[in-house]
Protein backbone atom coordinates (compact mmCIF):
# COMPACT_ATOMS: atom_id res chain seq x y z
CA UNK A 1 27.65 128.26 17.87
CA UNK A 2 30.04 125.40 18.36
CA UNK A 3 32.88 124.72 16.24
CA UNK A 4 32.68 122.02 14.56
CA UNK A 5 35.39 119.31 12.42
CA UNK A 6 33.86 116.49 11.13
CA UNK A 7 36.85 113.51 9.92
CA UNK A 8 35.89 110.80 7.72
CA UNK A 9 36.92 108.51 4.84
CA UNK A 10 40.22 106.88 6.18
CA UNK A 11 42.64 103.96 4.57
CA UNK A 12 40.68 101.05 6.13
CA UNK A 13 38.34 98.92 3.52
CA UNK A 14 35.48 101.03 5.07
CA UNK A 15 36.26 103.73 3.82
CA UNK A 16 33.00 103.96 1.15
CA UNK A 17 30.95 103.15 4.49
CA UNK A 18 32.50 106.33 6.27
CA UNK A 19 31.65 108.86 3.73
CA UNK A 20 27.98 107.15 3.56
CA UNK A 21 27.99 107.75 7.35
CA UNK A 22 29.35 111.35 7.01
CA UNK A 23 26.91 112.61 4.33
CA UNK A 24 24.04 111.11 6.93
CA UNK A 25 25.54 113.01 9.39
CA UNK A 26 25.34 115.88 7.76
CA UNK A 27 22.16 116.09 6.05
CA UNK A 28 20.44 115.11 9.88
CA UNK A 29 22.83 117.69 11.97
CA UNK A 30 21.06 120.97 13.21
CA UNK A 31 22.89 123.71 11.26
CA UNK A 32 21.38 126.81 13.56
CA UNK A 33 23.76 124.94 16.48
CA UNK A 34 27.22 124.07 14.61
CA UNK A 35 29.49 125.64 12.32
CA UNK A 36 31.21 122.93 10.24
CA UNK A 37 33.90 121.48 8.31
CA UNK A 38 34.80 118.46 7.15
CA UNK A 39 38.41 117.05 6.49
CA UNK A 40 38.97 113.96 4.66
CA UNK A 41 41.61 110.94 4.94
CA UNK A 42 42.22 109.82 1.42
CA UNK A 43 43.38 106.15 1.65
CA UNK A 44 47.04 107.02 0.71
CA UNK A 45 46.51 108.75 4.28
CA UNK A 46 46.75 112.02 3.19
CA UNK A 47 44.68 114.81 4.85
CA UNK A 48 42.28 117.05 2.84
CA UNK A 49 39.96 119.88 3.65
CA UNK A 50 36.77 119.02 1.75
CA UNK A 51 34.14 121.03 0.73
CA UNK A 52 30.59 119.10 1.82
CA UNK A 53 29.46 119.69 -2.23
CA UNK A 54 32.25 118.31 -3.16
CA UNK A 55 31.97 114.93 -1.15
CA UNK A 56 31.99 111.81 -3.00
CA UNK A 57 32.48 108.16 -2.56
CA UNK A 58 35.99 108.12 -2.09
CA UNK A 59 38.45 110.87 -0.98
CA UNK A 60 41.15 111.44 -3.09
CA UNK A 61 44.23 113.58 -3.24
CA UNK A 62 42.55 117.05 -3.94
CA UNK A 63 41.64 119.89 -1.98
CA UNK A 64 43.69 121.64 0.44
CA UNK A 65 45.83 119.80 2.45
CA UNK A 66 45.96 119.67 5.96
CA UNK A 67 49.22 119.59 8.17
CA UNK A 68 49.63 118.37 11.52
CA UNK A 69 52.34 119.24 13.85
CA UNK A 70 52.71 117.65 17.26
CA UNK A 71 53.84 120.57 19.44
CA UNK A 72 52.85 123.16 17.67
CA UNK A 73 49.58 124.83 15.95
CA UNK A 74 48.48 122.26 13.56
CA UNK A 75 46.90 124.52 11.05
CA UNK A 76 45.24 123.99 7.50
CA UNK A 77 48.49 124.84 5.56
CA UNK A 78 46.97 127.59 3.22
CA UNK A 79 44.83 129.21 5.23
CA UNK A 80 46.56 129.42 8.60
CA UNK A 81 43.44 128.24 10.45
CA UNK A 82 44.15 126.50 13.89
CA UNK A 83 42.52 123.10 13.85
CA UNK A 84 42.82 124.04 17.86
CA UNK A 85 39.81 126.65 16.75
CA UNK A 86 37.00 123.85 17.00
CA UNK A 87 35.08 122.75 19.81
CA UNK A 88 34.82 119.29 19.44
CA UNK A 89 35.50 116.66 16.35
CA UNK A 90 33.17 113.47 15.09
CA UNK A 91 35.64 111.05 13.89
CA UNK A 92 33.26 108.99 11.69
CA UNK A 93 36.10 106.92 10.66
CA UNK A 94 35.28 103.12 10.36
CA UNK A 95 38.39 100.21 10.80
CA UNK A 96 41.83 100.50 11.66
CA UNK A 97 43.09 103.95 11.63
CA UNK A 98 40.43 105.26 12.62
CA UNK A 99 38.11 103.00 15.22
CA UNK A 100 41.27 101.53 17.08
CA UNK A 101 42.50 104.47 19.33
CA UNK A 102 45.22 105.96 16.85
CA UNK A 103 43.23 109.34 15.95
CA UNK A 104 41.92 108.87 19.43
CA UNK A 105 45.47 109.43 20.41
CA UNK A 106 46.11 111.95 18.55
CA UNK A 107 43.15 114.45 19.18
CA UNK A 108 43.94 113.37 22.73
CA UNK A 109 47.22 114.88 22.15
CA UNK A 110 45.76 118.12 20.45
CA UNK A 111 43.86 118.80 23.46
CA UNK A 112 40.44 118.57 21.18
CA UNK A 113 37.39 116.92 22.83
CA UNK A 114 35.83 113.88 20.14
CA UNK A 115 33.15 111.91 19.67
CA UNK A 116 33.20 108.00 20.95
CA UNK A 117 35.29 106.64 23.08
CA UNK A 118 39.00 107.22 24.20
CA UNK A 119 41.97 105.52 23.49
CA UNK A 120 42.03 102.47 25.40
CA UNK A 121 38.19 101.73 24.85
CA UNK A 122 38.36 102.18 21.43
CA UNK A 123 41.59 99.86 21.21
CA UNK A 124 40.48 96.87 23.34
CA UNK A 125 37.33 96.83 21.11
CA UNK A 126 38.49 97.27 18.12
CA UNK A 127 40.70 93.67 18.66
CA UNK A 128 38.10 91.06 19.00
CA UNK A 129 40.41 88.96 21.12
CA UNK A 130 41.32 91.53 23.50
CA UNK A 131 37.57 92.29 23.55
CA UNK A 132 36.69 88.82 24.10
CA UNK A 133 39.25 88.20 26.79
CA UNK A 134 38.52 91.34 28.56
CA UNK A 135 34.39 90.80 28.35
CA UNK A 136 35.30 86.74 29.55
CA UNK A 137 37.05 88.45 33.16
CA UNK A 138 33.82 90.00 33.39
CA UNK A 139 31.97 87.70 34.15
CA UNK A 140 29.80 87.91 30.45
CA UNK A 141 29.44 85.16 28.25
CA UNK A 142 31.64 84.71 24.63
CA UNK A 143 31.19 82.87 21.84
CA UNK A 144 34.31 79.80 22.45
CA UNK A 145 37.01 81.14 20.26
CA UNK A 146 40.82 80.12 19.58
CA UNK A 147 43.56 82.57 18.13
CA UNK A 148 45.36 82.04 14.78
CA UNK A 149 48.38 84.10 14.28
CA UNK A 150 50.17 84.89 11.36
CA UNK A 151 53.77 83.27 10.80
CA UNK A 152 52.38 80.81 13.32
CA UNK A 153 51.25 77.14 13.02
CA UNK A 154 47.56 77.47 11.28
CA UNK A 155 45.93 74.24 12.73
CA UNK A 156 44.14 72.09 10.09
CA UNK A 157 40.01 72.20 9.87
CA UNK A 158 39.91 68.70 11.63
CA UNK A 159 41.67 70.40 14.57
CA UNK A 160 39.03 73.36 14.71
CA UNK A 161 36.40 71.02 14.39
CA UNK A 162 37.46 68.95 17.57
CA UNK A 163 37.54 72.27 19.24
CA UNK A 164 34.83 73.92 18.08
CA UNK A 165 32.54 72.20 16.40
CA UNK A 166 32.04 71.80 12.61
CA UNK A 167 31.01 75.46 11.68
CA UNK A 168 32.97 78.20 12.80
CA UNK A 169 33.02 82.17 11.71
CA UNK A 170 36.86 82.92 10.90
CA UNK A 171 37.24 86.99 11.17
CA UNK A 172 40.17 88.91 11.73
CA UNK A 173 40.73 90.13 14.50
CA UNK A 174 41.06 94.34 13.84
CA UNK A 175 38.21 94.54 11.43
CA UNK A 176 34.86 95.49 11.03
CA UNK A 177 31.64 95.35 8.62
CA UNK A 178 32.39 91.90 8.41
CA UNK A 179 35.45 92.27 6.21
CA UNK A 180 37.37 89.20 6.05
CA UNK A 181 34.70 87.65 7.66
CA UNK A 182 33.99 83.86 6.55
CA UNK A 183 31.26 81.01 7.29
CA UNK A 184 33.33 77.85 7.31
CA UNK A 185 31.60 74.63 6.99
CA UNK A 186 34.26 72.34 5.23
CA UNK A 187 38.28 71.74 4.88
CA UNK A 188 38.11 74.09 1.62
CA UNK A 189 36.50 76.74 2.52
CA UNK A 190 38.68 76.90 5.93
CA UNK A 191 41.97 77.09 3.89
CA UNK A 192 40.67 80.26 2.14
CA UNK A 193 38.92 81.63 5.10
CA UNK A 194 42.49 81.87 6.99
CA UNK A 195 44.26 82.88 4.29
CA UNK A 196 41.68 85.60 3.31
CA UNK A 197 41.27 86.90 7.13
CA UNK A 198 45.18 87.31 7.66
CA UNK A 199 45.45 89.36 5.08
CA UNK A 200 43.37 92.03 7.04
CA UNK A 201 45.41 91.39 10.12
CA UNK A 202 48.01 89.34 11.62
CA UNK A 203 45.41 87.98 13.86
CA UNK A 204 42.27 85.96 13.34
CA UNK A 205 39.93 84.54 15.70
CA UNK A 206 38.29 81.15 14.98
CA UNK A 207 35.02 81.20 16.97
CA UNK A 208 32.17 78.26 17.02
CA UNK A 209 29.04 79.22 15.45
CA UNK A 210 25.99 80.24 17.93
CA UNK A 211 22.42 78.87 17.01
CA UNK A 212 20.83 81.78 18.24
CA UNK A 213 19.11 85.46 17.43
CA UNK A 214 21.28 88.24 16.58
CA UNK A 215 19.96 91.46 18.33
CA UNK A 216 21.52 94.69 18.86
CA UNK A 217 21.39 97.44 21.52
CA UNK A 218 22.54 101.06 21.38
CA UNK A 219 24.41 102.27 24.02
CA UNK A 220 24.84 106.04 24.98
CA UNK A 221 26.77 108.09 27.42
CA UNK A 222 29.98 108.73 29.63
CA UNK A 223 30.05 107.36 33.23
CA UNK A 224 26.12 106.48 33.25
CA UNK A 225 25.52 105.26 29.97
CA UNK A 226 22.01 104.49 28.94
CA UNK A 227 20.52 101.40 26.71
CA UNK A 228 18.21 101.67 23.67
CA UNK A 229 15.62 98.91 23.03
CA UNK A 230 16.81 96.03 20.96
CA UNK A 231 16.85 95.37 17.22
CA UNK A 232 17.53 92.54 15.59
CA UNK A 233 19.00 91.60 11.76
CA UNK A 234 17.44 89.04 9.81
CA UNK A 235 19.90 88.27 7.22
CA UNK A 236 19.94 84.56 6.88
CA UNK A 237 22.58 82.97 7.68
CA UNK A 238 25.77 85.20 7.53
CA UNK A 239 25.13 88.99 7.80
CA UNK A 240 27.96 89.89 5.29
CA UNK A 241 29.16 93.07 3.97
CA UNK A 242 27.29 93.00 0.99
CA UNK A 243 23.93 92.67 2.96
CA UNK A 244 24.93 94.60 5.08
CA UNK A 245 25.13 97.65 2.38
CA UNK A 246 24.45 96.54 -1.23
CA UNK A 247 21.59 98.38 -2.63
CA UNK A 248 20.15 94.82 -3.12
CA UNK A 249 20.67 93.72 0.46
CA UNK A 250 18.05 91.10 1.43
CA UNK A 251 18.93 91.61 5.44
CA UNK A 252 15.63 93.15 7.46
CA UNK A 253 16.20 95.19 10.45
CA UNK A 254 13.58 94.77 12.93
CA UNK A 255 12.89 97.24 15.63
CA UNK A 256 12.28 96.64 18.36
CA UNK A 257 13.11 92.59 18.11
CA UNK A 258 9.81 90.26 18.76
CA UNK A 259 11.71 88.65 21.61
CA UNK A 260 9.72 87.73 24.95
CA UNK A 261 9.52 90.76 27.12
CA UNK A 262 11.23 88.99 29.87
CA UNK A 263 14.94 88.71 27.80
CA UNK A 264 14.88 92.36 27.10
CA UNK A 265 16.16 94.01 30.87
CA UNK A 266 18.91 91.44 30.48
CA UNK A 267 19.89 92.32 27.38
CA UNK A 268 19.75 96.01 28.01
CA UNK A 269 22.11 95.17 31.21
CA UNK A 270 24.62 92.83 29.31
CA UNK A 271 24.95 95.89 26.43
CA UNK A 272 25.82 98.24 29.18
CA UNK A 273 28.43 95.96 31.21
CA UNK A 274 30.10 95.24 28.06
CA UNK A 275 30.24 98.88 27.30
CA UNK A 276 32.10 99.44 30.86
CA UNK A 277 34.26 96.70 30.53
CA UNK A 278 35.66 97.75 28.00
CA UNK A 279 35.62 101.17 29.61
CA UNK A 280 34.02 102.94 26.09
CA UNK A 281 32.08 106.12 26.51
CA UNK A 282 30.40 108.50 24.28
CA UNK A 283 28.73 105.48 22.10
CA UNK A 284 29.05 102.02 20.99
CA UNK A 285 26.75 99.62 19.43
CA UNK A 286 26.39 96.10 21.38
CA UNK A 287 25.92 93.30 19.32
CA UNK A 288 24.74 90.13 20.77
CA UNK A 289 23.06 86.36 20.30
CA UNK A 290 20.11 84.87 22.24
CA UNK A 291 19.64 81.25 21.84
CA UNK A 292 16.61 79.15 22.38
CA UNK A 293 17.28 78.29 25.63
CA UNK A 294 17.64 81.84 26.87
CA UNK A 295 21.69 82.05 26.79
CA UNK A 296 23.11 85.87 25.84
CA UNK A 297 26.50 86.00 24.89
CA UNK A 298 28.05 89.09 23.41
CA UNK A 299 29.23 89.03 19.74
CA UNK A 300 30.92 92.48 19.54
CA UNK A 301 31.00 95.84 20.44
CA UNK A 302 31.30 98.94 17.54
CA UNK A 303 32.83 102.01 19.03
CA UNK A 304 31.80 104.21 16.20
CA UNK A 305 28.79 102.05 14.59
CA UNK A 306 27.50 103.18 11.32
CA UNK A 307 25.22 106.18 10.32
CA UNK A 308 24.34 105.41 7.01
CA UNK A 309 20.46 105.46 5.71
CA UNK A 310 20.46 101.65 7.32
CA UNK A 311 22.35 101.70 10.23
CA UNK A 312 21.13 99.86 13.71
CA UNK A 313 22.37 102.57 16.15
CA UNK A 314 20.62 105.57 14.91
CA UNK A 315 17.45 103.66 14.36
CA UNK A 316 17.34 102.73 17.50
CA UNK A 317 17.54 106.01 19.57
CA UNK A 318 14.86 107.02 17.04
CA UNK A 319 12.64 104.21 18.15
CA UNK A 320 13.45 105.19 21.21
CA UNK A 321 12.46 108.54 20.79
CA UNK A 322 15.87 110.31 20.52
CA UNK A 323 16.11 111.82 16.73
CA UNK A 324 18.83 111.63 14.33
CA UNK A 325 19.30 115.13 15.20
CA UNK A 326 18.98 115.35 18.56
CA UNK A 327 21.24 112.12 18.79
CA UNK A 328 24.11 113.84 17.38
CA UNK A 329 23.80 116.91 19.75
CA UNK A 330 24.02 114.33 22.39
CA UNK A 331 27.21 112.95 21.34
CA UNK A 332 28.76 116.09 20.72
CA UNK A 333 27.80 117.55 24.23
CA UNK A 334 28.95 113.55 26.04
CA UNK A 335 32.48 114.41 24.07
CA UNK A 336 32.78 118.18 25.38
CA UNK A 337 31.69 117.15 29.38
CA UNK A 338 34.25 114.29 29.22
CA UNK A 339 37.35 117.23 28.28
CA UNK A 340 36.03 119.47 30.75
């Protein structure tokens, strides 16, 4: 049986997202194969072993508390259990903190095997302007973009719109779920986008709005990664964070995406060269836009995508005939032949 920690919550704004992840998780995961435990990051960033009946919403400063020492046994402080014991971990931790290489770094430095990829492919994704610098050198195709920085000059609306165009997406930069994200069409609403986005980040990006589909492809695996069929969301015009998990959410996820059959080996191949540029393994979710005239640019790649009850990346293995089960298995085996 393998050993199994499972990390979630976390002090990014995602941190209701992770535990809806987590519980998924756990209610789909094959208990004759793992013995679990889950620890949770309350958002003051303390560390908490959690019982899974005793998982809510938010994690909060109860429950025993985990310490961590670099160098030594890091050990559940009451118990005098080696987190060195387990097998493997599945950070499901959304945002910064979690999705940006800093636990990757430290189970890295614990000598535990994880889920998702490493350090440097989970930072240089996690910062959409590394990302889109990085995916540019590639030879792939980006959304046109310019960098606002904060402390710096912020260039008026009638700059950006000489630039870019009229209607841009503001977004900072180390984010995710669309937090901070922000449809600007006029001078007013580009004052509060800015100001909004740098409070998430010192960075935003400014990028010029794509008339095109928004699909999505699941990819999966280490050094030959493999591509899911393609979804697509059908939000509207802005897939925000409300549609993207309110209870009243009006989005539709389609799967697979009605596109012409001819698009879709493309679009399988541009999901799995951004995955290697940015050198992620384990899993990531590829988001991308088609336009009418056949263009595919990438949007963004997720390095640990969401598992909730809607969630792209595990409806798409299933469509693909991988379950939510057998899915996980996979990504906990990918982790433990990457340490070995």
């Amino acid at each position: 049986m393998i050993n199994l920690l499972v990390l979630c919550g976390g002090q990014s704004p995602e941190h209701e997202i992770s535990i809806r992840s987590t519980k998924n998780i756990l209610e789909a995961i094959d208990r004759s194969r793992y013995q679990i435990t889950v620890i949770g990051i309350a958002k003051s960033g303390s560390w908490r072993l959690i019982e899974e009946n005793e998982l809510k919403e938010v994690i909060v400063d109860q429950g025993l508390p985990v310490s961590i020492h670099p160098g030594e046994t890091p050990c559940f402080s009451s118990t005098g259990k080696s987190l060195s014991s387990f097998d493997v971990v599945f950070p499901i931790l959304h945002g910064p903190n979690g999705e940006d290489g800093t636990i990757q770094g430290l189970l890295r430095l614990l000598g535990i095997p994880f889920v998702g990829p490493g350090v440097l492919g989970s930072a240089v994704s996690m910062d959409k302007d590394v990302t889109k610098r990085l995916l540019r050198d590639a030879g792939l195709k980006v959304a046109n973009w310019i960098l606002v920085q904060r402390g710096s000059l912020i260039p008026s609306y009638h700059e950006v719109e000489k630039q870019l165009g009229s209607v841009v997406f503001v977004k900072p930069a180390n984010m995710g779920s669309s937090v901070g994200v922000h449809h600007v069409t006029n001078e007013h609403e580009w004052t509060h986008a800015i100001e909004d986005a740098l409070k998430y980040d010192r960075k935003a990006l400014v990028e010029r709005s794509i008339s095109g589909r928004e699909l999505e492809c699941a990819v999966l695996g280490n050094e030959t990664p493999k591509a899911s069929g393609v979804g697509e969301v059908q939000s509207g015009e802005f897939y925000s964070y409300e549609e993207k998990y309110a209870s009243t959410s009006h989005a539709e996820i389609v799967i697979p995406a009605q596109v012409d059959e001819k698009y879709l080996p493309e679009l399988q191949r541009t999901a799995i060269r951004a995955y290697q540029a940015l050198n992620c393994e384990g899993m990531s979710r590829v988001d991308m836009f088609l336009t009418e005239d056949g263009e595919i640019l990438v949007n963004e790649v997720n390095t640990i995508p969401g598992f909730t009850s809607i969630s792209m990346y595990p409806k798409l293995w299933e469509a693909a005939g991988l379950s939510y089960s057998k899915l996980i298995d996979r990504l906990i085996d990918l982790a433990i032949q990457r340490a070995n």
